[in-house]
C-alpha atoms as a PDB file:
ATOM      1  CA  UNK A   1     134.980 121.594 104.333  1.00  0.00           C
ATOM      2  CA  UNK A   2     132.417 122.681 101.670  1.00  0.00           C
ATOM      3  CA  UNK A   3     129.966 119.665  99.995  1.00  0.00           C
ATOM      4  CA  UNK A   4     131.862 120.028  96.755  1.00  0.00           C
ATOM      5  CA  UNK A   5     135.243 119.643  98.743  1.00  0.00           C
ATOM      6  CA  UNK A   6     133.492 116.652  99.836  1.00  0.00           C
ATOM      7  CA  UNK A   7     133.058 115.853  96.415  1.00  0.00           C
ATOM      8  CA  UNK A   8     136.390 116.197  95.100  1.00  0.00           C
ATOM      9  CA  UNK A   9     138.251 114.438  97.689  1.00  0.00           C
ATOM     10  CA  UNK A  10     135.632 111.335  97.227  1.00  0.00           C
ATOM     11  CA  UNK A  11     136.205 111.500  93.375  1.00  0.00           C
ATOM     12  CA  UNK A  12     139.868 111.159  93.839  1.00  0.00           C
ATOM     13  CA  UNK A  13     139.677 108.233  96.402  1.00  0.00           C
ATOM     14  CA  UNK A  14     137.290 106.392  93.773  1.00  0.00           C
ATOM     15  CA  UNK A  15     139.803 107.188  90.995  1.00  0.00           C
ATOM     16  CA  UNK A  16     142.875 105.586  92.929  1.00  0.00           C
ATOM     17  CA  UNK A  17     140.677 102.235  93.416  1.00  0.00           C
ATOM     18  CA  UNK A  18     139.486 102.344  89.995  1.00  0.00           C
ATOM     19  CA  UNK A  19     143.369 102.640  88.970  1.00  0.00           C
ATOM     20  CA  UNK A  20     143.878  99.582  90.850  1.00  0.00           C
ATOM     21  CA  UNK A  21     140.912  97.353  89.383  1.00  0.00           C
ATOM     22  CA  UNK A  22     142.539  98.579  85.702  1.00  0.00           C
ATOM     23  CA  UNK A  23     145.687  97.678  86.471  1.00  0.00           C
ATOM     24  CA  UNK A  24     144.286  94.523  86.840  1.00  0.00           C
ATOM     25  CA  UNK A  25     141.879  94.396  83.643  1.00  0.00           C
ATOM     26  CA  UNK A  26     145.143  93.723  81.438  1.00  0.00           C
ATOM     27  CA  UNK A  27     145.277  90.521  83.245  1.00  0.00           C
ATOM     28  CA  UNK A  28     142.080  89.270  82.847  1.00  0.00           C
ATOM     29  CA  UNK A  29     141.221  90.443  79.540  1.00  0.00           C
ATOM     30  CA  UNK A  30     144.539  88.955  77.908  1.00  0.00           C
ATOM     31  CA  UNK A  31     143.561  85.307  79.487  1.00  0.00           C
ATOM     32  CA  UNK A  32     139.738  86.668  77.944  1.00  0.00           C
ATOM     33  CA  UNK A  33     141.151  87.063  74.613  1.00  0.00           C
ATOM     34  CA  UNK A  34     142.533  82.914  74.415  1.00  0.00           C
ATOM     35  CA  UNK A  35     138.778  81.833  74.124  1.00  0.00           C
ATOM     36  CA  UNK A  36     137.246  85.224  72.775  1.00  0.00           C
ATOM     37  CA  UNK A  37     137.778  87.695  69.965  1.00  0.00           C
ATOM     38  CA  UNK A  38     137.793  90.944  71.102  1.00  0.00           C
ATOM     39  CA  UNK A  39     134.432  92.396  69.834  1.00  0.00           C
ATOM     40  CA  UNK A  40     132.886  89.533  72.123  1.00  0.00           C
ATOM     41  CA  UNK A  41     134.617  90.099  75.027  1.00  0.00           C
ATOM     42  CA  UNK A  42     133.376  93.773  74.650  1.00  0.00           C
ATOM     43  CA  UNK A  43     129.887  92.486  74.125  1.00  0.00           C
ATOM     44  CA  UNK A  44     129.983  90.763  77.279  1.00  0.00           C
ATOM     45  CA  UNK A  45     132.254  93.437  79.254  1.00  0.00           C
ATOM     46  CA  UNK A  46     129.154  96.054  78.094  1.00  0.00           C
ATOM     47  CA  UNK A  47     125.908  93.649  78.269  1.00  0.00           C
ATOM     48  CA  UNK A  48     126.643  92.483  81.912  1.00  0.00           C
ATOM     49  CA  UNK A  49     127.757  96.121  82.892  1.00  0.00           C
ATOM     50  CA  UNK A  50     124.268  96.996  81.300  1.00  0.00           C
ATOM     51  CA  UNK A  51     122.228  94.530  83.004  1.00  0.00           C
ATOM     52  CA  UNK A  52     123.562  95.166  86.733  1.00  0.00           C
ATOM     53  CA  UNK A  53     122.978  99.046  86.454  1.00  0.00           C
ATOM     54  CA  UNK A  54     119.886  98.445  85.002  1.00  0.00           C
ATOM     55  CA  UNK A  55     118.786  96.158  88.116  1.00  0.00           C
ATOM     56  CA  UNK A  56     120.082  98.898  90.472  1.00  0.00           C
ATOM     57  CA  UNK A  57     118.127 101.421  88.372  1.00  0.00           C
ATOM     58  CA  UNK A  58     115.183  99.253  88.814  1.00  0.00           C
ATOM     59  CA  UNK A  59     115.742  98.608  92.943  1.00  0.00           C
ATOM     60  CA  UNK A  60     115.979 102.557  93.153  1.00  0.00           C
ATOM     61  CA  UNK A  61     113.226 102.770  90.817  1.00  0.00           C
ATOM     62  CA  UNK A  62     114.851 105.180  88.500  1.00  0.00           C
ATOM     63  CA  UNK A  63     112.877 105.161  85.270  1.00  0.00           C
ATOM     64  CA  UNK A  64     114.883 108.446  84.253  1.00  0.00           C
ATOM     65  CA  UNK A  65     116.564 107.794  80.374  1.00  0.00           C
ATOM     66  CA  UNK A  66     118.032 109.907  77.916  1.00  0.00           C
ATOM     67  CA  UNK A  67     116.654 113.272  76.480  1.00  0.00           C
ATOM     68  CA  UNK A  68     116.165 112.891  73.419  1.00  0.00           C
ATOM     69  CA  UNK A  69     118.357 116.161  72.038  1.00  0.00           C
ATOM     70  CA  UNK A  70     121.251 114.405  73.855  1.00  0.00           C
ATOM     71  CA  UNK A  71     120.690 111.218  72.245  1.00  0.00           C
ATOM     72  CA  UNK A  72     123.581 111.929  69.430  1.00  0.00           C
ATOM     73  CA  UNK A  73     126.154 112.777  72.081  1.00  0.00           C
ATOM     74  CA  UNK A  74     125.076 109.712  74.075  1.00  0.00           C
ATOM     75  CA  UNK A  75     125.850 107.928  70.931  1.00  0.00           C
ATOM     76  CA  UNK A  76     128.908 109.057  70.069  1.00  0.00           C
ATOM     77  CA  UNK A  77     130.114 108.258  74.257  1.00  0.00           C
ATOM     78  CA  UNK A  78     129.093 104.794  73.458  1.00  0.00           C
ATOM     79  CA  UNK A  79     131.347 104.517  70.091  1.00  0.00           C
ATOM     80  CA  UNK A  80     134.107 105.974  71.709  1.00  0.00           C
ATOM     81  CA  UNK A  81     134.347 105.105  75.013  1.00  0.00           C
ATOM     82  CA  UNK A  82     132.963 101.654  75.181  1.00  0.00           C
ATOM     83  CA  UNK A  83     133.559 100.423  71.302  1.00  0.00           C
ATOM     84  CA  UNK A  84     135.881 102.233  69.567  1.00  0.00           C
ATOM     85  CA  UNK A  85     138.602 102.415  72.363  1.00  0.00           C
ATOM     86  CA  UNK A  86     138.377  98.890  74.182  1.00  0.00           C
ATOM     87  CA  UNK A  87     138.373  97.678  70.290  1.00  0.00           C
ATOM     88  CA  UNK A  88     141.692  99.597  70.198  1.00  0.00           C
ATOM     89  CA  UNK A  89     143.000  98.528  73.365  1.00  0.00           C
ATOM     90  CA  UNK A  90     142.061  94.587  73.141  1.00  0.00           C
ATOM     91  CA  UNK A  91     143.415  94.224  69.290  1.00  0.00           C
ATOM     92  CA  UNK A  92     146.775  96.432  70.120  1.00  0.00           C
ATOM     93  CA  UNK A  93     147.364  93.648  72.957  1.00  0.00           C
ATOM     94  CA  UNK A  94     147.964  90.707  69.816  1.00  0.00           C
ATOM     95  CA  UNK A  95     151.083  93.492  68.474  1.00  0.00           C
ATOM     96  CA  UNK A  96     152.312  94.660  71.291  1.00  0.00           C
ATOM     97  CA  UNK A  97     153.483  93.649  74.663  1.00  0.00           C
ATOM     98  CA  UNK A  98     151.154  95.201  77.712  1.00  0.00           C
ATOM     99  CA  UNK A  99     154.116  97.172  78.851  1.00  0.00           C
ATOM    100  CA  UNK A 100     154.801  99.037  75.148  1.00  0.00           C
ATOM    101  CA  UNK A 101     150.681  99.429  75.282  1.00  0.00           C
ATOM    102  CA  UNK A 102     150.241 101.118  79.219  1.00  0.00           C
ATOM    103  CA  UNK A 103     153.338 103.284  77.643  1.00  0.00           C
ATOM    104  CA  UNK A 104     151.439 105.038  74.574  1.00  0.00           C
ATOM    105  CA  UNK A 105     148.327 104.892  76.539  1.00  0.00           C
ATOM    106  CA  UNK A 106     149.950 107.090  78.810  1.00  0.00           C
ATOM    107  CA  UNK A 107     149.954 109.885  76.554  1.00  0.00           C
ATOM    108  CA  UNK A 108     145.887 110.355  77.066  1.00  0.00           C
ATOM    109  CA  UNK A 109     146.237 113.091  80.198  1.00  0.00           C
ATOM    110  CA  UNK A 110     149.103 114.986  77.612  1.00  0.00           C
ATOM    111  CA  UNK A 111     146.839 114.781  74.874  1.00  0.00           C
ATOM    112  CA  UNK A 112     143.524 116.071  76.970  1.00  0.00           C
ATOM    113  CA  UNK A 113     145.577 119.232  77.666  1.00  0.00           C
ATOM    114  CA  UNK A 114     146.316 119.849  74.071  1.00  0.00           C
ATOM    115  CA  UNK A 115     142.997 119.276  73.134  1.00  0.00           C
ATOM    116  CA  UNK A 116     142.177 121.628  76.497  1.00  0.00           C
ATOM    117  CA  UNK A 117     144.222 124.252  74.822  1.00  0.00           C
ATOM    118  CA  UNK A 118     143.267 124.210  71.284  1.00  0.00           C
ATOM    119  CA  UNK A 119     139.684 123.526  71.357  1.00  0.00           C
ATOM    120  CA  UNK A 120     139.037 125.207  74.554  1.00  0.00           C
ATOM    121  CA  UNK A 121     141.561 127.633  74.353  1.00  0.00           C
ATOM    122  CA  UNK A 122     142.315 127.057  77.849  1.00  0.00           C
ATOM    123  CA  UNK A 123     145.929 127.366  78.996  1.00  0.00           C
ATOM    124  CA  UNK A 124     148.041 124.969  81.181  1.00  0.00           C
ATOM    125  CA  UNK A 125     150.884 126.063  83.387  1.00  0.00           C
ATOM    126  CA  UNK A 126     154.528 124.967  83.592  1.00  0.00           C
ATOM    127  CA  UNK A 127     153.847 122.795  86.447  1.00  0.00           C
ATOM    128  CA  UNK A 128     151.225 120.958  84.563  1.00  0.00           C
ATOM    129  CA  UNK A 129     153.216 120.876  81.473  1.00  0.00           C
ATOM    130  CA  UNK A 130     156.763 119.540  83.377  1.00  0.00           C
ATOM    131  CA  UNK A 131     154.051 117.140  85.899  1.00  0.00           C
ATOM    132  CA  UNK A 132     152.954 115.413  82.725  1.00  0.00           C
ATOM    133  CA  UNK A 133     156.807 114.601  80.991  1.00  0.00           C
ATOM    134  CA  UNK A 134     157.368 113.452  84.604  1.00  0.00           C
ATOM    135  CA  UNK A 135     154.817 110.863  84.614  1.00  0.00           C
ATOM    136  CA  UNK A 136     156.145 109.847  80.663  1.00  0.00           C
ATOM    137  CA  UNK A 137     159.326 109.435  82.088  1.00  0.00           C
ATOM    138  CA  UNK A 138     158.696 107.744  85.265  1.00  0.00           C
ATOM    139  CA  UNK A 139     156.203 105.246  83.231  1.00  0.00           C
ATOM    140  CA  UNK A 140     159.372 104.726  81.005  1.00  0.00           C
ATOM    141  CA  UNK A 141     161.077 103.056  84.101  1.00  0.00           C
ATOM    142  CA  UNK A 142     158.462 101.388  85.542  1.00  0.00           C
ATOM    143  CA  UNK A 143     158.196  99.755  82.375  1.00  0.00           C
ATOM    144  CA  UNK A 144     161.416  98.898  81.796  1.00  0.00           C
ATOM    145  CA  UNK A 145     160.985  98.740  78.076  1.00  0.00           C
ATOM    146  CA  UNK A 146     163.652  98.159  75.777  1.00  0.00           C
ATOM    147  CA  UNK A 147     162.580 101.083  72.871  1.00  0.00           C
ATOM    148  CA  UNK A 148     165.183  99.453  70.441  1.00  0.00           C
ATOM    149  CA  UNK A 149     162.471  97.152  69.398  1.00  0.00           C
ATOM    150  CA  UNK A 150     159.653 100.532  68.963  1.00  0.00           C
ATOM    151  CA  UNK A 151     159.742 100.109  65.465  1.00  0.00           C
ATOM    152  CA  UNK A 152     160.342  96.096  64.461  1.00  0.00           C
ATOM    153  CA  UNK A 153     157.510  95.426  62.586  1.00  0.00           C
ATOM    154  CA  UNK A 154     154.772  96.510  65.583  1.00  0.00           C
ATOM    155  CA  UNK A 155     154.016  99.868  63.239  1.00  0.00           C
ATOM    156  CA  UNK A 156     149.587  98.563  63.589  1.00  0.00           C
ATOM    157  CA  UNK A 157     149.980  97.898  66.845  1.00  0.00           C
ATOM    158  CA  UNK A 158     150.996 101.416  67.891  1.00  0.00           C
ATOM    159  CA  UNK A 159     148.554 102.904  65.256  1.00  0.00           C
ATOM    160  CA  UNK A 160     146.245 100.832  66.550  1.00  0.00           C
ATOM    161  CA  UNK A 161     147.169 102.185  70.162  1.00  0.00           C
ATOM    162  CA  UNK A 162     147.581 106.019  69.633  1.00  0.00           C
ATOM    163  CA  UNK A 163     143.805 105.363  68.267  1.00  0.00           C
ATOM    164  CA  UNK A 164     142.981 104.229  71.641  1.00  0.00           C
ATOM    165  CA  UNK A 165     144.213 107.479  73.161  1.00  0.00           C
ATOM    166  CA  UNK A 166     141.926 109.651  70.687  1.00  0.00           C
ATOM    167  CA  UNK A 167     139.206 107.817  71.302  1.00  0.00           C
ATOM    168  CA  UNK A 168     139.466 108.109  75.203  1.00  0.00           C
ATOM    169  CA  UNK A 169     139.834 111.654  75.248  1.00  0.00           C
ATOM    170  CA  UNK A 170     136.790 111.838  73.163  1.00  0.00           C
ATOM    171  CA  UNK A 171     135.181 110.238  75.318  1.00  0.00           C
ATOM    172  CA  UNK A 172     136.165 112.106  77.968  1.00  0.00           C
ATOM    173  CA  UNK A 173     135.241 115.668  76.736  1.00  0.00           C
ATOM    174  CA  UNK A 174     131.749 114.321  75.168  1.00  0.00           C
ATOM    175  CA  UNK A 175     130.817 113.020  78.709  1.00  0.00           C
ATOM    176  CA  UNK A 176     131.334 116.370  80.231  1.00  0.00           C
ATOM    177  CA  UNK A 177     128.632 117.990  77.936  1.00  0.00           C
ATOM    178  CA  UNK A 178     126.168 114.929  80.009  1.00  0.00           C
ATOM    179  CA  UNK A 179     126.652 116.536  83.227  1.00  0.00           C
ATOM    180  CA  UNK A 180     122.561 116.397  84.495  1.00  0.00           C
ATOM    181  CA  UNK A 181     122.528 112.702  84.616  1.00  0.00           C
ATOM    182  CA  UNK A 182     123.096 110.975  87.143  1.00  0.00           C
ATOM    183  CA  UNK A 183     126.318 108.985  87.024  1.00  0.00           C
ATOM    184  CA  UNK A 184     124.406 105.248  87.443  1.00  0.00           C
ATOM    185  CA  UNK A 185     122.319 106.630  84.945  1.00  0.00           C
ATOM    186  CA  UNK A 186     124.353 107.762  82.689  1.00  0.00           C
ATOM    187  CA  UNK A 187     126.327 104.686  82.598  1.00  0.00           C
ATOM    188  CA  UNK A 188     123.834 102.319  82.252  1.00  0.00           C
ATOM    189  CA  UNK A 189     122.665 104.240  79.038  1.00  0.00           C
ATOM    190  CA  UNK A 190     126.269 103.785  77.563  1.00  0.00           C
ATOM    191  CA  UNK A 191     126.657 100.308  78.182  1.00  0.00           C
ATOM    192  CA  UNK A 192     123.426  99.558  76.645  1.00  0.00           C
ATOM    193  CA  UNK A 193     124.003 101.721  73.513  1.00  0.00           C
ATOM    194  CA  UNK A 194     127.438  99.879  73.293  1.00  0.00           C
ATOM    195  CA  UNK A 195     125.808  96.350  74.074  1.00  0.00           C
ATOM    196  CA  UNK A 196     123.327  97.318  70.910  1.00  0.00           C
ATOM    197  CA  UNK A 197     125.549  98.280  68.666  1.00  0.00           C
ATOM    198  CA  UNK A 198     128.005  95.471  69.422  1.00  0.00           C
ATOM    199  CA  UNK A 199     125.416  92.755  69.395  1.00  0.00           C
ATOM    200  CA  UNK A 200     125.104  91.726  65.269  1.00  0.00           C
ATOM    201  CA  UNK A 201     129.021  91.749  65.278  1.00  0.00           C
ATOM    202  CA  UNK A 202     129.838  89.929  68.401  1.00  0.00           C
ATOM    203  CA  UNK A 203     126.480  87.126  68.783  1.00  0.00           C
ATOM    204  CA  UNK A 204     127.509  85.268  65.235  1.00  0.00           C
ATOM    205  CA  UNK A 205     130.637  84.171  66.893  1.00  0.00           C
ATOM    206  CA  UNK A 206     130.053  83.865  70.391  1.00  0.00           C
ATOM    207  CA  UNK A 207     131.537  79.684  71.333  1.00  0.00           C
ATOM    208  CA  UNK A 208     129.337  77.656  71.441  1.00  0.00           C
ATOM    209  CA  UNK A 209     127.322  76.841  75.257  1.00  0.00           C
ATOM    210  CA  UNK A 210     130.072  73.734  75.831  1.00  0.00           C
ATOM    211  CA  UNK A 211     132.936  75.950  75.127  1.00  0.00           C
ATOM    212  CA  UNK A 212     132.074  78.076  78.521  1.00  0.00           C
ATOM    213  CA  UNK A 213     133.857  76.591  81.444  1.00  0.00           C
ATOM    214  CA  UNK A 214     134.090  78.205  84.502  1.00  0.00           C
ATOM    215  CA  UNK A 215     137.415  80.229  84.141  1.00  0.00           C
ATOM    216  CA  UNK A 216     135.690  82.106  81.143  1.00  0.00           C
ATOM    217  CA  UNK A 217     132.513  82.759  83.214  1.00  0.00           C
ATOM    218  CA  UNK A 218     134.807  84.319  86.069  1.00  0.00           C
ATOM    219  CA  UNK A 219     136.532  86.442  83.215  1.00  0.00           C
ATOM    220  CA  UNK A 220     133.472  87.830  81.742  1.00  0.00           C
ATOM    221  CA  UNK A 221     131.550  88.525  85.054  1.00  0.00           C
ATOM    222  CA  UNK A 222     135.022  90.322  86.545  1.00  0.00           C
ATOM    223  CA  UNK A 223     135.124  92.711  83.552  1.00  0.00           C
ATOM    224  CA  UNK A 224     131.067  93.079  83.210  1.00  0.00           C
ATOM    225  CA  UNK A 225     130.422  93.667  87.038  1.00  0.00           C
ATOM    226  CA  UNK A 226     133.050  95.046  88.616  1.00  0.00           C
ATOM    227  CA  UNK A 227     135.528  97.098  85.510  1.00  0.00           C
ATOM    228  CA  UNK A 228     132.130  98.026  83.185  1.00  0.00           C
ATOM    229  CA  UNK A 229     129.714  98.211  85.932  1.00  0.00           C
ATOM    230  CA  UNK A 230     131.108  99.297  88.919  1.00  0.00           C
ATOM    231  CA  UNK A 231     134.653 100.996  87.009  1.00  0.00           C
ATOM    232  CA  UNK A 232     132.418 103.099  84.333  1.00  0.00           C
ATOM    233  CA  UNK A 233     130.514 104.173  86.992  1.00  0.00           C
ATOM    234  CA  UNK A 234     133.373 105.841  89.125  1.00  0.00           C
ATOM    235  CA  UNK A 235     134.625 106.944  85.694  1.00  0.00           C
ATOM    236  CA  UNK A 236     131.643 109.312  84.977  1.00  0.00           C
ATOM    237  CA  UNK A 237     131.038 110.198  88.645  1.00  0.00           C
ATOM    238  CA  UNK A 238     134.963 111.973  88.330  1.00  0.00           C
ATOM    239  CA  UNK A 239     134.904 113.761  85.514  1.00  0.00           C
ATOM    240  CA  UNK A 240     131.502 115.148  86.530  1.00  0.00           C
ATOM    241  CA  UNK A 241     133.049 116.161  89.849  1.00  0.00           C
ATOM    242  CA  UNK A 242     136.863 117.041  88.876  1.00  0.00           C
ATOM    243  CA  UNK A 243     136.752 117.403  84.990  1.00  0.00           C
ATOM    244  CA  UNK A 244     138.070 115.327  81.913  1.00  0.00           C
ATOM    245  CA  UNK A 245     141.816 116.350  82.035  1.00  0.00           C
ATOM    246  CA  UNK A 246     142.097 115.514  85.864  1.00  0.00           C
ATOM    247  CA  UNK A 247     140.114 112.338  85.879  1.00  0.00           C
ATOM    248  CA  UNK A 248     142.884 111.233  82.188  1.00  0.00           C
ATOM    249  CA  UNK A 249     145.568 111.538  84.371  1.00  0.00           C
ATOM    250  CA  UNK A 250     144.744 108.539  86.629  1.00  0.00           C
ATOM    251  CA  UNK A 251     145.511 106.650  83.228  1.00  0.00           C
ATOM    252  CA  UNK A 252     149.174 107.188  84.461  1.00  0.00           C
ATOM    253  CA  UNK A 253     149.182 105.207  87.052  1.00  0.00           C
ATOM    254  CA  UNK A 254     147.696 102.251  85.234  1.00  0.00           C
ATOM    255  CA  UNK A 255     151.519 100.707  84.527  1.00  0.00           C
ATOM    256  CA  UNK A 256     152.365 101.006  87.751  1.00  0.00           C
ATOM    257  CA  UNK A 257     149.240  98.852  89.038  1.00  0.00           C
ATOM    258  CA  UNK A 258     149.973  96.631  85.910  1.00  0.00           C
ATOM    259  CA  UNK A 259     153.297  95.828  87.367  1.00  0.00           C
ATOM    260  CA  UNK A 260     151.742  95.237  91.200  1.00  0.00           C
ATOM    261  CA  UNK A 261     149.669  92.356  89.350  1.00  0.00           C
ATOM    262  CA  UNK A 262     152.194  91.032  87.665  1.00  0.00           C
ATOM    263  CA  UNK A 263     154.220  90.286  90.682  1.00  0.00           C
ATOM    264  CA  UNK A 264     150.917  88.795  91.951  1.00  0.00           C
ATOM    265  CA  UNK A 265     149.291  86.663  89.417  1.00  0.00           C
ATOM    266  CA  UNK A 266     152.171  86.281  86.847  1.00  0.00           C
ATOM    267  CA  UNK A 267     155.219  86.166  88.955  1.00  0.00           C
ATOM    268  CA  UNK A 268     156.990  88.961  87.267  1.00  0.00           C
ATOM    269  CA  UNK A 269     159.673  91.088  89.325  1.00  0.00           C
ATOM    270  CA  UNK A 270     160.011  94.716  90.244  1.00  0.00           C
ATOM    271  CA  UNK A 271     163.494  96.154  89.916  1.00  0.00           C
ATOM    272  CA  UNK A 272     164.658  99.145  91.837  1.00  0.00           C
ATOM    273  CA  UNK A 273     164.682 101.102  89.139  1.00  0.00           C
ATOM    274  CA  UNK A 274     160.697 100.679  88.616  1.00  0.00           C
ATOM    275  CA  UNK A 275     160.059 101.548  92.139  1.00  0.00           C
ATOM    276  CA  UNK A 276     161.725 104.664  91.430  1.00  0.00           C
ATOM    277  CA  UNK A 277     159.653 105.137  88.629  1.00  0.00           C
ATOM    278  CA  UNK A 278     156.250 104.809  90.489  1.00  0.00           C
ATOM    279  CA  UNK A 279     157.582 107.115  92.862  1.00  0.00           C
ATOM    280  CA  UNK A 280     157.722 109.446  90.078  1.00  0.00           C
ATOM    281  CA  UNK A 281     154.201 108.846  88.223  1.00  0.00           C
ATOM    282  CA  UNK A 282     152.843 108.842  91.731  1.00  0.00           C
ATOM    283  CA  UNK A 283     154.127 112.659  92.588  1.00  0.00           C
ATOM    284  CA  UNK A 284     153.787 114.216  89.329  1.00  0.00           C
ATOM    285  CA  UNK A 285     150.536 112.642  88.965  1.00  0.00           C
ATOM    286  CA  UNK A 286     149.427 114.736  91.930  1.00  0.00           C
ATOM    287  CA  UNK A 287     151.160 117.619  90.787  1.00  0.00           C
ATOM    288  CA  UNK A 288     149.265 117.693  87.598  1.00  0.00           C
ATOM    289  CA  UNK A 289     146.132 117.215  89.363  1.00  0.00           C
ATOM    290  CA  UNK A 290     146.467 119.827  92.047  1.00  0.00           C
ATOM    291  CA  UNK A 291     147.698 122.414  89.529  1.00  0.00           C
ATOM    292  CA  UNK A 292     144.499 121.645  86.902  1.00  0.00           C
ATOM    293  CA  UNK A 293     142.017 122.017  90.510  1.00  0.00           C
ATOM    294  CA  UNK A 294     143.720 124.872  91.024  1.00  0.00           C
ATOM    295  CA  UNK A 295     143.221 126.219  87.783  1.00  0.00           C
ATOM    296  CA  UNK A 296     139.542 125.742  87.692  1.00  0.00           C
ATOM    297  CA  UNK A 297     138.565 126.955  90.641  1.00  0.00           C
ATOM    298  CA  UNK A 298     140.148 130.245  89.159  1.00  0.00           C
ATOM    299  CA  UNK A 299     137.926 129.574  86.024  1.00  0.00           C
ATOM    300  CA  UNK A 300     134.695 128.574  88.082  1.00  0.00           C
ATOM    301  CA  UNK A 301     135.731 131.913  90.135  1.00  0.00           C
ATOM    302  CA  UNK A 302     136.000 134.382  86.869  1.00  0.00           C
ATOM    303  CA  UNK A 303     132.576 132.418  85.579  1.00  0.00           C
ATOM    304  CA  UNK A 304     131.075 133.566  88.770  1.00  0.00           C
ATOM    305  CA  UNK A 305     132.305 136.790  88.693  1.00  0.00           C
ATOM    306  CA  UNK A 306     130.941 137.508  85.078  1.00  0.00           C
ATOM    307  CA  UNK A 307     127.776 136.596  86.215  1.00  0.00           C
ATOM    308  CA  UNK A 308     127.184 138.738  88.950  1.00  0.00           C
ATOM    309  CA  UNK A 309     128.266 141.799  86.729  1.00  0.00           C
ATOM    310  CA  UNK A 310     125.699 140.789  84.226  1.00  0.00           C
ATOM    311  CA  UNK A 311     123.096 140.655  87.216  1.00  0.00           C
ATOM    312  CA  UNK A 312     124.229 144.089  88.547  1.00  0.00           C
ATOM    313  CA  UNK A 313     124.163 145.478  85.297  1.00  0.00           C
ATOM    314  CA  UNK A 314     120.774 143.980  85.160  1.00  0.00           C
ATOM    315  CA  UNK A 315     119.237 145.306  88.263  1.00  0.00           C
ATOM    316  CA  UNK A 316     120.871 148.547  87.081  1.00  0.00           C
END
């Protein structure tokens, strides 16, 4: 098998574990949220993340930063990404309940191949287009929601969620154009940019030093260390290895780890009907991602192909 096989197969592997540790985020931010507002649980989530990549930068003695012509795109990751869509996320949870939420957030992978389509003008086949409504549906029964109660009075909430899904997929496509960092790298410079612009809003009305007990220390080192630090970092390693649209779709199986933890740490109870459901996000979530691979290794191979023409033509 070929390095960038390698590659792939280790990006996908990461992906599934990172899946997992989000699955469990919902958890640990909503107990967050009791003793924090969101913007200062995001200040923490980002300024820990920030500080342990920074060590690690420091241990490999990495003084590499930011160019300063990609500085605007680095930016604009930062607002999306780490402010704009965890804002999103965190203030949707006070609406709606976590299952509506991992529903609508499910539409990110559907929405990265519109955007895929009519930005990039690249098309998607069937099998990517019926894998996708497959994972919808199978969310739907994992879930379990009742969608009689869609629209009583949660109308900000899911406005407040759809802008989650924009945001992501921003993110998502911006990151791709910062493919010559390195993926510690990059991270660290997100987290920082996020931590900076987050820190006049969030340090006015951080509790005061008594207010911290030891529950709300675990909460903000879990989601600084391991879901900024570690989780962004497997984030950006993916879609710099398998692509934006691929590395979305792992957002589909975030209900179905939502539900694993909430047999664990809430005592909640899976029917049979949401083990079919899994089944389903689980199969057309590989579908999806097989068929996009596919498809760009036949874009990589028509890129190559152009290229050695021009050279021959060239040399000629």
């Amino acid at each position: 098998m070929t390095t960038q096989g390698n590659s792939i197969i280790k990006a996908h592997i990461l992906m599934i574990f990172l899946v997992m540790l989000w699955g469990f985020d919902y958890v640990v931010a909503k107990f967050g949220m009791y003793d924090l507002t969101p913007t200062c649980l995001l200040f923490m989530r980002v300024s820990i993340g920030a500080i342990v990549l920074g060590i690690i930068k420091l241990v490999r003695r990495d003084m590499s930063l930011i160019k300063k012509r990609d500085i605007p795109i680095l930016i604009a990751c930062s607002m999306f990404g780490e402010i704009l869509y965890f804002e999103c996320e965190f203030n949707a949870m006070t609406y709606l309940p976590v299952s509506l939420l991992t529903i609508l957030l499910a539409f990110v992978p559907a929405l990265s191949v519109v955007i895929e389509r009519v930005v990039f003008k690249r098309k998607a086949n069937v099998k990517i287009i019926i894998g996708i409504i497959f994972c919808i549906v199978g969310i739907v029964f994992v879930i379990g929601a009742d969608f009689s109660i869609l629209f009583e009075g949660r109308m900000i909430g899911y406005l407040i969620a759809f802008g989650a899904v924009i945001c992501w997929n921003v993110f998502n496509f911006l990151t791709a154009e910062l493919d010559e960092y390195d993926s510690i790298s990059l991270a660290f410079m997100q987290l920082l940019c996020a931590g900076l612009i987050l820190a006049p809003f969030a340090l006015h009305s951080m509790p005061a030093p008594e207010q911290w007990d030891g529950s709300l220390l675990i909460i903000v080192l879990y989601m600084g260390v391991v879901n900024a630090a570690l989780g962004f970092v497997i984030y950006v390693y993916a879609i710099k290895v398998i692509g934006p649209t691929p590395a979305a779709v792992y957002s589909d199986f975030m209900p179905v780890t939502s539900a694993i933890c909430g047999v664990i740490f809430l005592h909640e109870t899976i029917t049979p009907l949401q083990i079919a459901g899994g089944i389903i996000v689980v199969a057309a979530g590989y579908v999806v991602i097989r068929e996009k691979g596919k498809l760009d290794e036949q874009r990589q191979g028509m890129n190559n192909d152009n290229v050695c023409d021009i050279i021959q033509s060239d040399k000629s």
